[in-house]
C-alpha atoms as a PDB file:
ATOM      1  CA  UNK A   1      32.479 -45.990   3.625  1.00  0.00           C
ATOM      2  CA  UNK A   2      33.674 -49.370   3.671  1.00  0.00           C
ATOM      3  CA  UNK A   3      35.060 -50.520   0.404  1.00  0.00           C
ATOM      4  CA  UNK A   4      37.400 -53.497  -0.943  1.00  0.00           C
ATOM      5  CA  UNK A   5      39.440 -55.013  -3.580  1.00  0.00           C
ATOM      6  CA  UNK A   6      37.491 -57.346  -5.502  1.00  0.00           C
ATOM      7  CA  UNK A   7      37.854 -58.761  -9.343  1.00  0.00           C
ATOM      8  CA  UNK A   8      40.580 -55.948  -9.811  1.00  0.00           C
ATOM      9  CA  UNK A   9      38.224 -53.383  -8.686  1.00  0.00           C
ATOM     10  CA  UNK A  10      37.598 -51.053  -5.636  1.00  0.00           C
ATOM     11  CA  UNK A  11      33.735 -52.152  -4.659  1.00  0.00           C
ATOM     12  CA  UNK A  12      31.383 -49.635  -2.026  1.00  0.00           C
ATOM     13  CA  UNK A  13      29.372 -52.149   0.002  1.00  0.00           C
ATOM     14  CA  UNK A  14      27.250 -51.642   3.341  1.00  0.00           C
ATOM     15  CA  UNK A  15      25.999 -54.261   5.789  1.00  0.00           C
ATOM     16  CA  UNK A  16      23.203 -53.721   8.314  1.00  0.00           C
ATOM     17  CA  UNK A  17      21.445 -55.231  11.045  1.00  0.00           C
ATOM     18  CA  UNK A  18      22.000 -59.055  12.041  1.00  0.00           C
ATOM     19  CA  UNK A  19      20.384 -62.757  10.959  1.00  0.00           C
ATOM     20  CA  UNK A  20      20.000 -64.362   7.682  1.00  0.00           C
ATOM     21  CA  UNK A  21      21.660 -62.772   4.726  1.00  0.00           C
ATOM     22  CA  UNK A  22      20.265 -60.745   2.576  1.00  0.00           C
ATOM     23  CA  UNK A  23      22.054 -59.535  -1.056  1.00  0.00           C
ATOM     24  CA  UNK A  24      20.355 -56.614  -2.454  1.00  0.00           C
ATOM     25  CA  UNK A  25      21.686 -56.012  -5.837  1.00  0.00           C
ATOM     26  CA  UNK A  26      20.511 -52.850  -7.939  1.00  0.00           C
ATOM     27  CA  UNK A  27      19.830 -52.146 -11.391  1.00  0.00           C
ATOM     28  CA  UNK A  28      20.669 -50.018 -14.353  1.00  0.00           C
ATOM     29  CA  UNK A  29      22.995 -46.569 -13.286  1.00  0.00           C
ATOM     30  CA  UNK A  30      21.256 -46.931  -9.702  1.00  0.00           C
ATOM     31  CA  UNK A  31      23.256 -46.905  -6.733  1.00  0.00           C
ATOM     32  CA  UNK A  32      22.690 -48.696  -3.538  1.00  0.00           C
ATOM     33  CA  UNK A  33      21.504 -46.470  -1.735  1.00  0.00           C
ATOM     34  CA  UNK A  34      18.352 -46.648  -3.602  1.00  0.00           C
ATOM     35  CA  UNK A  35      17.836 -50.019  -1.216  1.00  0.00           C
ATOM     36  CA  UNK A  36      17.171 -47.328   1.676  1.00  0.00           C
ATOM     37  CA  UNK A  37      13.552 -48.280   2.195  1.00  0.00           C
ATOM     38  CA  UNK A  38      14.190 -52.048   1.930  1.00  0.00           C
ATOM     39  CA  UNK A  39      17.111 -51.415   4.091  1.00  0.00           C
ATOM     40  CA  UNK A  40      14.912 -50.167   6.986  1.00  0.00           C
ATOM     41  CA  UNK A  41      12.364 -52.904   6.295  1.00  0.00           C
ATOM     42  CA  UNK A  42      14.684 -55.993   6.318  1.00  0.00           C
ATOM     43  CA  UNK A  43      17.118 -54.990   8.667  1.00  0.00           C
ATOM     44  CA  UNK A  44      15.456 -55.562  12.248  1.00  0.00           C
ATOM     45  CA  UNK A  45      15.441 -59.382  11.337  1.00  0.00           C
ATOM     46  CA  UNK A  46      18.030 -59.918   8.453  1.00  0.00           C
ATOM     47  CA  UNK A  47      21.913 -58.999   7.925  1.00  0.00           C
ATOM     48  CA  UNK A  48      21.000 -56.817   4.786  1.00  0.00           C
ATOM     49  CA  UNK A  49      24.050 -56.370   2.310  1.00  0.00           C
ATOM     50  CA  UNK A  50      24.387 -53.586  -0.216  1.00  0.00           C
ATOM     51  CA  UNK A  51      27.172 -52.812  -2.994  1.00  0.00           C
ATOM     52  CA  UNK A  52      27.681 -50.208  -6.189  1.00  0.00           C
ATOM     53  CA  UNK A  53      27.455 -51.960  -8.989  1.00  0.00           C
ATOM     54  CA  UNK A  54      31.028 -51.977 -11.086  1.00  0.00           C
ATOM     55  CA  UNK A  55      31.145 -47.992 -12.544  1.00  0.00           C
ATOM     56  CA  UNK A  56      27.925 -46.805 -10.100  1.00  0.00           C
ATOM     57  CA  UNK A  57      28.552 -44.679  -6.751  1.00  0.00           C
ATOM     58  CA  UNK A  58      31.322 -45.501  -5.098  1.00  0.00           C
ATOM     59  CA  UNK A  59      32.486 -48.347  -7.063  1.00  0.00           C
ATOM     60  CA  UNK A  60      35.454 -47.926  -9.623  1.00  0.00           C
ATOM     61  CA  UNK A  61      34.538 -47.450 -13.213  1.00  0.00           C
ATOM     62  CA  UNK A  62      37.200 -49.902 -15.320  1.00  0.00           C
ATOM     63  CA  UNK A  63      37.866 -49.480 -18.598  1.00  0.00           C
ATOM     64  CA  UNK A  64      36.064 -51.615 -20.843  1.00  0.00           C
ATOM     65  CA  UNK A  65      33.640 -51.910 -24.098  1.00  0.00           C
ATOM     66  CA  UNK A  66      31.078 -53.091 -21.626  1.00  0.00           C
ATOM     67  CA  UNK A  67      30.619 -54.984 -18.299  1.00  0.00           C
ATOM     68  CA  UNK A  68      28.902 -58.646 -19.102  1.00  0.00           C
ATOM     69  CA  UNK A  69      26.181 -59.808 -16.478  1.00  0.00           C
ATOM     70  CA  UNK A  70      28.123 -62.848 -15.861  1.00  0.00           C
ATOM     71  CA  UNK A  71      31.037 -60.063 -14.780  1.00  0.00           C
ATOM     72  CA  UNK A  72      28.882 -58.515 -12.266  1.00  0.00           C
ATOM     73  CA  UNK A  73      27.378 -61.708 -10.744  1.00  0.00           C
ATOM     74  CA  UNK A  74      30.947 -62.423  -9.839  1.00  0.00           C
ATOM     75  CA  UNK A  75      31.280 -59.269  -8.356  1.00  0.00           C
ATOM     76  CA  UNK A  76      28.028 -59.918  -6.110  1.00  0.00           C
ATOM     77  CA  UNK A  77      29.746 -63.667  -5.340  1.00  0.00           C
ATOM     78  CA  UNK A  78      33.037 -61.352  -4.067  1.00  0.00           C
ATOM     79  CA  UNK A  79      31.076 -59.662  -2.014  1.00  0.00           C
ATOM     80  CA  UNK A  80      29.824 -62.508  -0.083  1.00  0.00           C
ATOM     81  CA  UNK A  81      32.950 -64.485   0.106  1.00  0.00           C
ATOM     82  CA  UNK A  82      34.556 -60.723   1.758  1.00  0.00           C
ATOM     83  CA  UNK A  83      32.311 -60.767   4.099  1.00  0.00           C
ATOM     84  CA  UNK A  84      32.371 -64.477   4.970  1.00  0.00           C
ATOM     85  CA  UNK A  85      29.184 -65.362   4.184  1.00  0.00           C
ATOM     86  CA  UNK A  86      28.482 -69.084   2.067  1.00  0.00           C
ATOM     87  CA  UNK A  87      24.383 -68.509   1.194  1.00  0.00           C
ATOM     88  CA  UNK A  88      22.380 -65.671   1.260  1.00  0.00           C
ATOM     89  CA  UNK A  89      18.477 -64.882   0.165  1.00  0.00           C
ATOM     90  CA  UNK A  90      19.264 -62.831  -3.344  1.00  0.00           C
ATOM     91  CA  UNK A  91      16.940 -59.735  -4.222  1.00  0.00           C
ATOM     92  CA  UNK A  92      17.472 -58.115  -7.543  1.00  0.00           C
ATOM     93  CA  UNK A  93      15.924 -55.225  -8.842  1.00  0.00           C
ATOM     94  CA  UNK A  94      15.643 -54.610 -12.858  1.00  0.00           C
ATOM     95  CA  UNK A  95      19.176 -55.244 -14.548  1.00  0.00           C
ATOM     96  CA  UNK A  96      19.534 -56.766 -10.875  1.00  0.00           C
ATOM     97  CA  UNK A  97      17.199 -59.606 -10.954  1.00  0.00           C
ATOM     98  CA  UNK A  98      19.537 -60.526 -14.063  1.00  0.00           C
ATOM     99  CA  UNK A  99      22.316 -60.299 -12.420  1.00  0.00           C
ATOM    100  CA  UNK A 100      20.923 -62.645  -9.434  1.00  0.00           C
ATOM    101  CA  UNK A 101      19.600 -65.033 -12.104  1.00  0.00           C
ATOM    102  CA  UNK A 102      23.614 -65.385 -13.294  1.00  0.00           C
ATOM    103  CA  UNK A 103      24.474 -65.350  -9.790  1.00  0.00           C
ATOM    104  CA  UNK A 104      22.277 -68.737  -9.314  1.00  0.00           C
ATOM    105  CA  UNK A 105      23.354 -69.894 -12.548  1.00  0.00           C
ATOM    106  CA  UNK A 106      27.130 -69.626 -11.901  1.00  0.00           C
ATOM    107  CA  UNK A 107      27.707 -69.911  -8.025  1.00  0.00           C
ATOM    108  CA  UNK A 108      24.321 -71.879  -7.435  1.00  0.00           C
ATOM    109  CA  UNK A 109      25.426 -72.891  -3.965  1.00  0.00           C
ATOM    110  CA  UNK A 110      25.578 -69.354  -2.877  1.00  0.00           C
ATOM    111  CA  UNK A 111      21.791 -68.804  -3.278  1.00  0.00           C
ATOM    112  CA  UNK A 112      19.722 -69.597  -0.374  1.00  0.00           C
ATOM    113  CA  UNK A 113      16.659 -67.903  -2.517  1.00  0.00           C
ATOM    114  CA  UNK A 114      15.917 -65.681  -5.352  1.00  0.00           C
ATOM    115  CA  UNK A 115      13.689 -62.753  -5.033  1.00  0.00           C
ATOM    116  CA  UNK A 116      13.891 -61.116  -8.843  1.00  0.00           C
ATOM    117  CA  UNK A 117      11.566 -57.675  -9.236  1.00  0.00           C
ATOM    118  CA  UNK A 118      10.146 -55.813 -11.980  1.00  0.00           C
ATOM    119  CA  UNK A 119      12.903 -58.228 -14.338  1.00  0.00           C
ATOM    120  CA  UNK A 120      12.784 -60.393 -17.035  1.00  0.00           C
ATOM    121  CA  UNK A 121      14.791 -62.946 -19.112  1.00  0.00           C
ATOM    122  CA  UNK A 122      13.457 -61.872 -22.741  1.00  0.00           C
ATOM    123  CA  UNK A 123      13.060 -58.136 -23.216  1.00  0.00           C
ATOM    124  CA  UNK A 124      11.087 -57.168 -26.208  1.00  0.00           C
ATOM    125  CA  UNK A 125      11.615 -54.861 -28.892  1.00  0.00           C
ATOM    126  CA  UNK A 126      10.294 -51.657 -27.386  1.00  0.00           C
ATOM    127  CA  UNK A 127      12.021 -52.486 -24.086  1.00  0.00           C
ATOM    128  CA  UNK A 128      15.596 -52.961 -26.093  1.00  0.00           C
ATOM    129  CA  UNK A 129      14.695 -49.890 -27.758  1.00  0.00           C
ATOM    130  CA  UNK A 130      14.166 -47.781 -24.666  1.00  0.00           C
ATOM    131  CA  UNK A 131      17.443 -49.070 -23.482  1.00  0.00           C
ATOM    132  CA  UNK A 132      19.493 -47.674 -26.534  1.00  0.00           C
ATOM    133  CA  UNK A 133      17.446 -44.796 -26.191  1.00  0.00           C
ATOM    134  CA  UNK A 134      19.319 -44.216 -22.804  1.00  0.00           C
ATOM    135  CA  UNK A 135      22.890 -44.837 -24.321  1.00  0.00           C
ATOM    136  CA  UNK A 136      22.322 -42.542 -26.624  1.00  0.00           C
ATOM    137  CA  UNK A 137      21.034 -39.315 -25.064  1.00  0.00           C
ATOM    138  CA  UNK A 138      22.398 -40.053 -21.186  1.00  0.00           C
ATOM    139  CA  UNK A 139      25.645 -38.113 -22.045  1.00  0.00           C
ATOM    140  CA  UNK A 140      23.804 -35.305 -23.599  1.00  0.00           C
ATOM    141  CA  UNK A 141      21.690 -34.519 -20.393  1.00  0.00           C
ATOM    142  CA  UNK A 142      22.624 -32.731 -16.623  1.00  0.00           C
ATOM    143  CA  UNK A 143      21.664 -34.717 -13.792  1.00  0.00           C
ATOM    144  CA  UNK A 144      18.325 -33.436 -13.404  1.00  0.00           C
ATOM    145  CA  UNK A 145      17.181 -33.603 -16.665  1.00  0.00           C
ATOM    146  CA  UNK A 146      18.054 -37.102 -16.971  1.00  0.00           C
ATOM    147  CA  UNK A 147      16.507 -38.166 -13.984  1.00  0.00           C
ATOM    148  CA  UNK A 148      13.234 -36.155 -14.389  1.00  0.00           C
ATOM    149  CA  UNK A 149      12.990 -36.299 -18.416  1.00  0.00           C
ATOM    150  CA  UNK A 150      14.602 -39.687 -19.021  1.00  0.00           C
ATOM    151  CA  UNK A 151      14.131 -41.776 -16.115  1.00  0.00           C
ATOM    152  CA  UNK A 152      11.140 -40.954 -14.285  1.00  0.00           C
ATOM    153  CA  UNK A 153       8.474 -41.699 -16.642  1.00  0.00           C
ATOM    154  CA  UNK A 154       9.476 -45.525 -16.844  1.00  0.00           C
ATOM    155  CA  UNK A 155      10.109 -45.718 -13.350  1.00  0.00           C
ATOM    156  CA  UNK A 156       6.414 -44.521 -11.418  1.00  0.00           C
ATOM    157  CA  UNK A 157       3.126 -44.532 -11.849  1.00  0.00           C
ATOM    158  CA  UNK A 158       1.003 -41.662 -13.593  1.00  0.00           C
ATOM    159  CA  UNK A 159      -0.432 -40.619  -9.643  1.00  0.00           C
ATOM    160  CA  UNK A 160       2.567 -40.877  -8.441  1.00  0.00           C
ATOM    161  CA  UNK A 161       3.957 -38.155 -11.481  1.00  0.00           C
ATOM    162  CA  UNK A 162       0.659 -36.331 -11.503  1.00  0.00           C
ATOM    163  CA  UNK A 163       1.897 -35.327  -7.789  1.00  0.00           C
ATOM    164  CA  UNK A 164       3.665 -32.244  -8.411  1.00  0.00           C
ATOM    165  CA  UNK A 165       5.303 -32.193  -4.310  1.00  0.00           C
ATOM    166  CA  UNK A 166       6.309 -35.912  -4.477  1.00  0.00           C
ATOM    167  CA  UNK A 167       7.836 -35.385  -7.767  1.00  0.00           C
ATOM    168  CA  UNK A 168       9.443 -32.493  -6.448  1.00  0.00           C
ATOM    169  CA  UNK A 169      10.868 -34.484  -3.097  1.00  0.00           C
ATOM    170  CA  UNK A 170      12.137 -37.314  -5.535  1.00  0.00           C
ATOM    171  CA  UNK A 171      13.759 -35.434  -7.554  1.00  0.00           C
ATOM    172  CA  UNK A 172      15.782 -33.651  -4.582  1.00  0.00           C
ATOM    173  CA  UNK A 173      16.538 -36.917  -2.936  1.00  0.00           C
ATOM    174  CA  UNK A 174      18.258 -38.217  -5.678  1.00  0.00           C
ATOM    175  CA  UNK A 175      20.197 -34.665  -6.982  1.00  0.00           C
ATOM    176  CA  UNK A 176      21.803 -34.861  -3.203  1.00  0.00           C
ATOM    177  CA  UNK A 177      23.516 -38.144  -3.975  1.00  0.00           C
ATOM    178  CA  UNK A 178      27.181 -37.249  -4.956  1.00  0.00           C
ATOM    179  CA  UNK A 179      27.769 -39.428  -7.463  1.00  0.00           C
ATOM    180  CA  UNK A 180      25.700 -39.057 -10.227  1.00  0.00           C
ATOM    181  CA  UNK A 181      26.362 -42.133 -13.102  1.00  0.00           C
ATOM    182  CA  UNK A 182      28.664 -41.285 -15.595  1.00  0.00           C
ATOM    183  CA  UNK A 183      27.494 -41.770 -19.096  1.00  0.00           C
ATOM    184  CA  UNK A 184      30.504 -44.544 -19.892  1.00  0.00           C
ATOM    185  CA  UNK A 185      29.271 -46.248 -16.958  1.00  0.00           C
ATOM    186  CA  UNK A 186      25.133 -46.550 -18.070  1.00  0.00           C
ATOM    187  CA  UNK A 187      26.474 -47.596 -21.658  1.00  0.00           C
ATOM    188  CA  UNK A 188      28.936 -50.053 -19.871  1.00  0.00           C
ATOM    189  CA  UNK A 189      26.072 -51.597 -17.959  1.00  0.00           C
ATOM    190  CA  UNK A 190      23.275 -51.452 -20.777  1.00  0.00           C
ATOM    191  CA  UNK A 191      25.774 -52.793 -23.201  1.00  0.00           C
ATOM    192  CA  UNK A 192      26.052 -56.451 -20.596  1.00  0.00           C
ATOM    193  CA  UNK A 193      22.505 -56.268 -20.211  1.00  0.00           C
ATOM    194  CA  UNK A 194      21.624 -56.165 -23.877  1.00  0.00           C
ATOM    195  CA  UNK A 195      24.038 -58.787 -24.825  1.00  0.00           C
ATOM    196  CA  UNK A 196      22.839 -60.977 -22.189  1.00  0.00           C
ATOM    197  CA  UNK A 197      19.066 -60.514 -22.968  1.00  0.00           C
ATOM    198  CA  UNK A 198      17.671 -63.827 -24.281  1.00  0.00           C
ATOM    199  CA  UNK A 199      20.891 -65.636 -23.915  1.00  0.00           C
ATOM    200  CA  UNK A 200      19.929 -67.971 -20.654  1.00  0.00           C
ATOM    201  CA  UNK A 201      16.394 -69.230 -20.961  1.00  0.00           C
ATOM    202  CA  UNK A 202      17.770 -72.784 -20.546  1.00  0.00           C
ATOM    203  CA  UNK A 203      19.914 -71.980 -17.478  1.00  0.00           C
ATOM    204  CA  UNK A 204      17.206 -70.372 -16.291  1.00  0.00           C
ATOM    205  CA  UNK A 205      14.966 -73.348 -16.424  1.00  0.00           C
ATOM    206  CA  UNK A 206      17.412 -74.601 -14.082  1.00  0.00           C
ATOM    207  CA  UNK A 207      17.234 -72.729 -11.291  1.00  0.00           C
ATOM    208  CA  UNK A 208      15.692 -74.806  -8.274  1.00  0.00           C
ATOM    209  CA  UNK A 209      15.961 -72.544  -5.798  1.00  0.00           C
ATOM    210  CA  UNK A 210      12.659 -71.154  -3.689  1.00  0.00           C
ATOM    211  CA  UNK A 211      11.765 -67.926  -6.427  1.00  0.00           C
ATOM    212  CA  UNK A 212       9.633 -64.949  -6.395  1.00  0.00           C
ATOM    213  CA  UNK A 213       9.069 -62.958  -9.216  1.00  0.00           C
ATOM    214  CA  UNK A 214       7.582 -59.736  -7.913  1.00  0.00           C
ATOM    215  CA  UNK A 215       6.548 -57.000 -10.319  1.00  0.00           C
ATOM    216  CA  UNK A 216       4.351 -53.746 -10.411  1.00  0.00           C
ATOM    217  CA  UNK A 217       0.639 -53.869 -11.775  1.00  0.00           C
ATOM    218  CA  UNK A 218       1.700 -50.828 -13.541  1.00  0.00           C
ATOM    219  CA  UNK A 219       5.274 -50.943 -15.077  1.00  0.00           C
ATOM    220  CA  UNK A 220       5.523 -49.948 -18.466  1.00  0.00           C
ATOM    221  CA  UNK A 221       9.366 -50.859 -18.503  1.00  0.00           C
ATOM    222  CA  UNK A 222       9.571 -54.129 -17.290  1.00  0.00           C
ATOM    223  CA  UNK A 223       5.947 -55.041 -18.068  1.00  0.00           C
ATOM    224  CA  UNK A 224       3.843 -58.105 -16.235  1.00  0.00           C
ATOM    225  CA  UNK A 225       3.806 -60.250 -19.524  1.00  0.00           C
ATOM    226  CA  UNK A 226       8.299 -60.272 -18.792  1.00  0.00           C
ATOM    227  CA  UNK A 227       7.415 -61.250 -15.570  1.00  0.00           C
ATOM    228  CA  UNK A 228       4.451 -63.975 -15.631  1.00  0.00           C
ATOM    229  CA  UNK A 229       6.989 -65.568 -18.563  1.00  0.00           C
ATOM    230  CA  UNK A 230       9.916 -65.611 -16.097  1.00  0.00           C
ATOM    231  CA  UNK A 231       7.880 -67.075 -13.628  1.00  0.00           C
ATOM    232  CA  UNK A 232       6.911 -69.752 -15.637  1.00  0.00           C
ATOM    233  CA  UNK A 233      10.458 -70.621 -16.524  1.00  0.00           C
ATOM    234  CA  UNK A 234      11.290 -71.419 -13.327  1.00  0.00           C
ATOM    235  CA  UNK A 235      10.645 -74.801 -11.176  1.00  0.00           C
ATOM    236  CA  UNK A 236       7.970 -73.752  -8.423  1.00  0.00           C
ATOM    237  CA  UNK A 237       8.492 -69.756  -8.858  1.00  0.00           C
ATOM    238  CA  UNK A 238       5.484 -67.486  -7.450  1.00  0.00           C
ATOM    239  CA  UNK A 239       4.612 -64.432  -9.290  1.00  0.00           C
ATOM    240  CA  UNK A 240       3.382 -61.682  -7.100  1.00  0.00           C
ATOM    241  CA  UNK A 241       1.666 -58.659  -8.844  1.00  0.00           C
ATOM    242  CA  UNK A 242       1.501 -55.416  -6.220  1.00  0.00           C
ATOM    243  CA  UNK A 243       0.835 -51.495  -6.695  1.00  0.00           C
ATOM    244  CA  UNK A 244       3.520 -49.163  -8.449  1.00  0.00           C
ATOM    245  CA  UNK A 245       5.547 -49.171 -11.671  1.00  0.00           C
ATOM    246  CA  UNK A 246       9.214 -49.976 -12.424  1.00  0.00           C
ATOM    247  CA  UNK A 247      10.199 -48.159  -9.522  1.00  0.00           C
ATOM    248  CA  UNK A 248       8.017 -49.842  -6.799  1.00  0.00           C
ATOM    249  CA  UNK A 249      10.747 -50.215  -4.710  1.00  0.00           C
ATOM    250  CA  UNK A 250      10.507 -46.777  -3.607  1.00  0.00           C
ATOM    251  CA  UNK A 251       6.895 -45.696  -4.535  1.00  0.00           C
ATOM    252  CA  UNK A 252       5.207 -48.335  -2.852  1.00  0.00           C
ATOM    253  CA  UNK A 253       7.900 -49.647  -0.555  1.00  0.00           C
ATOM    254  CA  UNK A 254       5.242 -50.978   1.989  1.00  0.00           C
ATOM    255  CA  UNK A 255       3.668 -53.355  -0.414  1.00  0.00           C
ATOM    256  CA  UNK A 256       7.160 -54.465  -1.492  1.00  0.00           C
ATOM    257  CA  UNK A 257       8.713 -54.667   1.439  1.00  0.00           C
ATOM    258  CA  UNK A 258       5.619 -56.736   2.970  1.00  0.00           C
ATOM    259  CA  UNK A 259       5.900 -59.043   0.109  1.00  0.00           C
ATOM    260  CA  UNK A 260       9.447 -59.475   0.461  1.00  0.00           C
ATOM    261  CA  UNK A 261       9.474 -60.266   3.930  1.00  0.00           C
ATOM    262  CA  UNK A 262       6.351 -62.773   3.309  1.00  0.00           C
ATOM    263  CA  UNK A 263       8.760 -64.737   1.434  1.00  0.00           C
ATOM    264  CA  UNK A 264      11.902 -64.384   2.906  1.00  0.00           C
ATOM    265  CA  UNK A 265       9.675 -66.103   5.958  1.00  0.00           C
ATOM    266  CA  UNK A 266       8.620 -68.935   4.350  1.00  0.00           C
ATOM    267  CA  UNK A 267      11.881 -69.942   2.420  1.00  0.00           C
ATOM    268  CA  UNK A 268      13.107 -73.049   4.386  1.00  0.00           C
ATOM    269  CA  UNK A 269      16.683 -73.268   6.044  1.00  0.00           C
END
């Protein structure tokens, strides 16, 4: 797996197929490989690039109180300068789209685009809530139980759950990854995210570049109200409202990667 030295740290990344850039960049304790179905989507027409987030997969964990957003949208600018590339269209996902949003914010001429899903600038109280929720009980939890008990009611819809084989599949897909998230690692990250929640609604005004904000009719994590506010934040930003929950990404991959690639089309060079 190819890996490199960047900001002090060993960082996992993956490139595929060939064209205009693409940075996918993850969100809370998820690895990369979670990008598989956008992977397959994007990369006929698009050089698709993937990375662990700093203490996910195959990524080093440092040692730290927590790791700032700002910290890991310098990581995702590493990346790109590695592997040579000056602008790329910037997907993130979750705690991703936040880290894309600082991404704009600090290396703005890096961003070709900004594609943020099922994200938000301002998480309310119930949302913050949830969050500590996870710091406090991930260490306490196997792998299975946390991703079944913890995680999976936030992150798909009640069909989707109420399917007792697809539930089952999930859950086996993700318990044959081989690095499961470490629970100093999901505080890490949640600790950046929560100190950087609310902090940037002016820089965020900023942003000029082409922006979708794509979220799930039915996420009950990231709800549509985070989303419709982020898009109105930004200069010219289109909201897009498709199938699925938090984890739409996966559950309805079609419809997201359809909407994706709608966009990614129409951005101008």
């Amino acid at each position: 797996m190819p890996t490199a030295t960047l900001n002090g740290i060993r960082v996992h990344y993956e490139t595929y197929g060939a064209g205009d850039p693409v940075l996918l960049i993850n969100g809370l304790s998820a690895p990369a490989v979670n990008w598989l179905f956008q992977v397959k989507g994007l990369s006929p027409r698009y050089q698709v690039v993937t990375f662990d987030n700093r203490g996910v997969g195959e990524t080093e964990m440092p040692e730290a109180p927590s790791y700032p957003t700002s910290q890991m949208a310098d990581d995702a600018a590493a990346v790109l300068d590695h592997l040579g590339v000056a602008r790329a269209h910037v997907v993130g996902h979750s705690m991703g789209g936040t880290i894309a949003m600082e991404l704009a914010i600090r290396h703005p001429r890096r961003v070709r685009s900004l594609a943020l899903c099922g994200t938000w600038a301002d998480g309310d109280g119930r949302f913050l809530h949830t969050i500590g929720s996870w710091m406090a009980v991930w260490g306490q939890l196997g792998a299975e139980d946390r991703f079944r008990h913890l995680l999976m009611p936030w992150l798909y819809t009640p069909g989707f759950l109420a399917d007792k084989a697809k539930v089952a599949e999930t859950v086996t897909r993700v318990l044959e990854y081989p690095f499961p998230t470490k629970t100093e690692a999901l505080q890490r990250q949640a600790q950046g995210l929560l100190d950087w929640n609310g902090t940037r609604r002016r820089e965020i005004r900023r942003i000029r570049v082409p922006t979708l904000v794509l979220v799930g009719r039915e996420d009950n994590l990231t709800v549509p109200a985070f989303s419709r506010a982020l898009a109105a934040m930004i200069p010219k930003a289109r909201l897009k409202v498709i199938p699925g929950g938090h984890g739409f990404t996966i559950e309805c991959s079609e419809a997201f990667n359809r909407a994706l690639l709608d966009f990614l089309k129409g951005v101008k060079r």
